[in-house]
Protein backbone atom coordinates (compact mmCIF):
# COMPACT_ATOMS: atom_id res chain seq x y z
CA UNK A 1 13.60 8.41 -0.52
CA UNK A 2 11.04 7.73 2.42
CA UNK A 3 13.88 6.65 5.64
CA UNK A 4 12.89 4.39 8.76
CA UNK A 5 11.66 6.37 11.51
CA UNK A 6 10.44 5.66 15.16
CA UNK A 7 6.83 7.25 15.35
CA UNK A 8 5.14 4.10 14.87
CA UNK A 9 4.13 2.61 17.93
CA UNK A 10 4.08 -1.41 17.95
CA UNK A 11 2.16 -2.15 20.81
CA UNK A 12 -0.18 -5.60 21.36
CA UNK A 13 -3.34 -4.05 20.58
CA UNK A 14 -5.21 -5.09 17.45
CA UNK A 15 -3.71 -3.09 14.05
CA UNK A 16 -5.92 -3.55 11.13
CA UNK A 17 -4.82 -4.19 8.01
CA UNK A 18 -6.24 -3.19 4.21
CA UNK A 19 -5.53 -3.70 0.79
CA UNK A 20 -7.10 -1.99 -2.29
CA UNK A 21 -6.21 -1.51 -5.52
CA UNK A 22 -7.10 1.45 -8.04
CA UNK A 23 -6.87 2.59 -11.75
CA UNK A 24 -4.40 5.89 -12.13
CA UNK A 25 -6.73 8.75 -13.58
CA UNK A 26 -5.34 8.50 -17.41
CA UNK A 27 -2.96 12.03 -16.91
CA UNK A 28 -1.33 10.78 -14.05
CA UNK A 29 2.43 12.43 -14.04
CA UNK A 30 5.25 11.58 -12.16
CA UNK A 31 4.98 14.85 -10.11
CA UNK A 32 1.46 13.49 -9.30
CA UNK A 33 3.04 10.49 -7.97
CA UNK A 34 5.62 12.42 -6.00
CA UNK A 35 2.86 14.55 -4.43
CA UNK A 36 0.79 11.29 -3.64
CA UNK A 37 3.78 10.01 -1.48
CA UNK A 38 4.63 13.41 0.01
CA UNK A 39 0.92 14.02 1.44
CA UNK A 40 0.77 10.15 2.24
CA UNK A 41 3.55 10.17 4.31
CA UNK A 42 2.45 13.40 6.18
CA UNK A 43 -1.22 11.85 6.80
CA UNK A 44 0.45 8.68 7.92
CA UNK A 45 2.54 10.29 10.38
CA UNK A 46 -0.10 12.17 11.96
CA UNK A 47 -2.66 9.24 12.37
CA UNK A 48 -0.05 6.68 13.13
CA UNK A 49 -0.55 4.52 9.61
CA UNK A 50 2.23 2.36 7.92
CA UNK A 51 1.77 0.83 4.63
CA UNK A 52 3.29 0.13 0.96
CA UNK A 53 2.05 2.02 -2.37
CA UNK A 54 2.75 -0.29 -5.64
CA UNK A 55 2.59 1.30 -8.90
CA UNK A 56 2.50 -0.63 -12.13
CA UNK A 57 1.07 -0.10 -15.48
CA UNK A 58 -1.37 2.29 -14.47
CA UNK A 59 -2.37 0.77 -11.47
CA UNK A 60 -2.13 1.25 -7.87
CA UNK A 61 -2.05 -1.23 -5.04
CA UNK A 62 -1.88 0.09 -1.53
CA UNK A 63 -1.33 -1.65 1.90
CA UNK A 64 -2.15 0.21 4.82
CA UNK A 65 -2.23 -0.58 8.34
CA UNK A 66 -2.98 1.10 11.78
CA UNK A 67 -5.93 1.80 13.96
CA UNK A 68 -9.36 0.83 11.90
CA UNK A 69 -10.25 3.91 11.85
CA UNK A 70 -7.50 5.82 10.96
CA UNK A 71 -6.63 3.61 7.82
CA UNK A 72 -10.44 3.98 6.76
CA UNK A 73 -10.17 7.47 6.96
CA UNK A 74 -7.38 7.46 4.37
CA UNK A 75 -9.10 5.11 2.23
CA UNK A 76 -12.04 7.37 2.07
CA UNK A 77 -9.53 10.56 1.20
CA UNK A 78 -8.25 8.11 -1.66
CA UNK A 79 -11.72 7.12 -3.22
CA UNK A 80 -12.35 10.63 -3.59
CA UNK A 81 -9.16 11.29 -5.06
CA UNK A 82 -9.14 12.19 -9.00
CA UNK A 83 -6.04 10.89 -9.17
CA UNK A 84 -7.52 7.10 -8.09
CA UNK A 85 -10.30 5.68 -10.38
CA UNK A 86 -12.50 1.86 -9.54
CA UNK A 87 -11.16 1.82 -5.90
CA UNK A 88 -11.57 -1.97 -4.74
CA UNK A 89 -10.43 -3.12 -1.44
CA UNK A 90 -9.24 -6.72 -2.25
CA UNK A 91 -8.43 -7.51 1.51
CA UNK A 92 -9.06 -6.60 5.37
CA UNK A 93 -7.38 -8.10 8.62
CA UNK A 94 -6.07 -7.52 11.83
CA UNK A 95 -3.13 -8.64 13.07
CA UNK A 96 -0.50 -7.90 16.38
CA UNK A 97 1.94 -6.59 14.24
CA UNK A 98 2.57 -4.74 11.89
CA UNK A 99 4.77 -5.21 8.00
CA UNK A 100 5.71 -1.90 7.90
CA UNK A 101 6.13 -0.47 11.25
CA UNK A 102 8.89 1.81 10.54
CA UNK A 103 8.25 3.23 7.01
CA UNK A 104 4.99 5.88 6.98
CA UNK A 105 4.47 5.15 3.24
CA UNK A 106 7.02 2.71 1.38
CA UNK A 107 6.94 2.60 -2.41
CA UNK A 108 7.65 0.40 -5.21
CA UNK A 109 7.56 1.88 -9.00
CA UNK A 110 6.84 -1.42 -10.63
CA UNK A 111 7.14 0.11 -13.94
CA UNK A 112 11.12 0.55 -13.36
CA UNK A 113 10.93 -3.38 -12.25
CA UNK A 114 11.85 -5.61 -15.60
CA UNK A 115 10.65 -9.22 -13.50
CA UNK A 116 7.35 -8.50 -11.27
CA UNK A 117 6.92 -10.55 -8.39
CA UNK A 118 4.58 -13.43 -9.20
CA UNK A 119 2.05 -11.99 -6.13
CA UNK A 120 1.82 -8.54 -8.25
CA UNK A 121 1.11 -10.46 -11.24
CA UNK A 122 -1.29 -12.15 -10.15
CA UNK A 123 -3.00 -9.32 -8.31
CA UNK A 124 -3.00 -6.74 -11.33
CA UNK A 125 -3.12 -9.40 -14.04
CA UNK A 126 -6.89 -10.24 -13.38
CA UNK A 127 -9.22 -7.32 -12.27
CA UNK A 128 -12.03 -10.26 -11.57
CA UNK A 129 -9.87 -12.02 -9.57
CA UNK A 130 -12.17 -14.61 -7.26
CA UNK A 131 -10.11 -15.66 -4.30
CA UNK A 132 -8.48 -12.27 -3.69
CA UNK A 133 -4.75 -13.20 -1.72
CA UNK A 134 -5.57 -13.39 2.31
CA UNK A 135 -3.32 -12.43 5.35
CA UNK A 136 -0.92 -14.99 5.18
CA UNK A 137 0.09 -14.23 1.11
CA UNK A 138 0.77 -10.72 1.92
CA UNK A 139 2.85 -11.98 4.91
CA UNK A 140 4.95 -14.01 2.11
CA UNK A 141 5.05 -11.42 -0.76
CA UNK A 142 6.22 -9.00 2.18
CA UNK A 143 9.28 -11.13 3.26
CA UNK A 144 10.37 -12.35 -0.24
CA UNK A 145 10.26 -8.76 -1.65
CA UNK A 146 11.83 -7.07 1.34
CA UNK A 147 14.94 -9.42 0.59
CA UNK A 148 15.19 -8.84 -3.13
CA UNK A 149 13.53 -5.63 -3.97
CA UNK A 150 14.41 -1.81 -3.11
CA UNK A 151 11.64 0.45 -1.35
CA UNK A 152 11.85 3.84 -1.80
C-alpha cells in the first residue's frame, strides 16, 4: 500500500500537470504491475512527481504532476517501456497546486472495481475521443473518487 508522505513540496510556483493513457503490452502480469508502482514511486520521490496510475481492462491511465520537466522525463521512460503500448497524452496544464501532493504514485486497479466512475468510462470507453476531459474534469473526478473510492 503506497502511505502519505511529506517529500512533496507545495510551494506557489507553477506545477504542471499531464495525463496519458496507454495499452498494457498483452503479457502484462500482476508482478509487472507491482514492479511498475515500486520503480514509479522511487522515480517520483527522487524528482519530486505526484500522480495517480488507473488500470482497467488492459489499459493504463496515468496523472502526473511536478516540475515540466521532471514529469516529461517520466513520460519519456514510459513510452519506451514494453510494458506500455499507443502512449497518448490526452491532457497538459499547470496549476498552483497540486491533486496528489502527498502520495508519490497512487493507484486504482479498476479491474477489482464492479461500478467505474462515469469519468473512466468515458475516458477508456472511446480511444477517438474528440474533446479529451480538461483541467477542471480531472479536478471533479479527483474529489468525487477520493470520497468514495480506495487508493492503494
Amino acid at each position: 500500500m503506497n502511505q502519505p508522505n511529506n517529500y512533496f513540496s507545495n510551494k506557489a510556483e507553477d506545477i504542471f500537470q499531464l495525463v496519458y493513457v496507454s495499452e498494457a503490452c498483452p503479457d502484462l502480469s500482476y508482478t509487472d504491475l507491482e514492479n511498475i508502482l515500486y520503480s514509479a514511486r522511487k522515480k517520483n520521490v527522487e524528482l519530486n512527481v505526484t500522480g495517480l496510475l488507473i488500470f482497467r481492462d488492459g489499459f493504463f491511465i496515468q496523472y502526473l504532476e511536478g516540475k515540466e520537466s521532471h514529469v516529461k522525463e517520466i513520460l519519456g521512460r514510459i513510452v519506451q517501456d514494453r510494458r506500455h503500448k499507443k502512449v497518448r497524452v490526452i491532457g497538459e496544464w499547470t496549476s498552483t497546486n497540486r491533486l496528489f501532493e502527498n502520495w508519490s504514485m497512487s493507484f486504482i486497479d479498476g479491474d477489482l472495481i464492479d461500478q467505474l466512475h462515469p469519468f473512466l468510462q468515458k475516458i477508456l470507453s472511446d480511444a477517438m475521443l474528440v474533446n479529451w476531459p480538461d483541467q477542471s474534469e480531472f479536478q471533479v473526478f479527483y474529489d468525487d473518487f477520493i470520497k468514495t473510492e480506495v487508493i492503494l
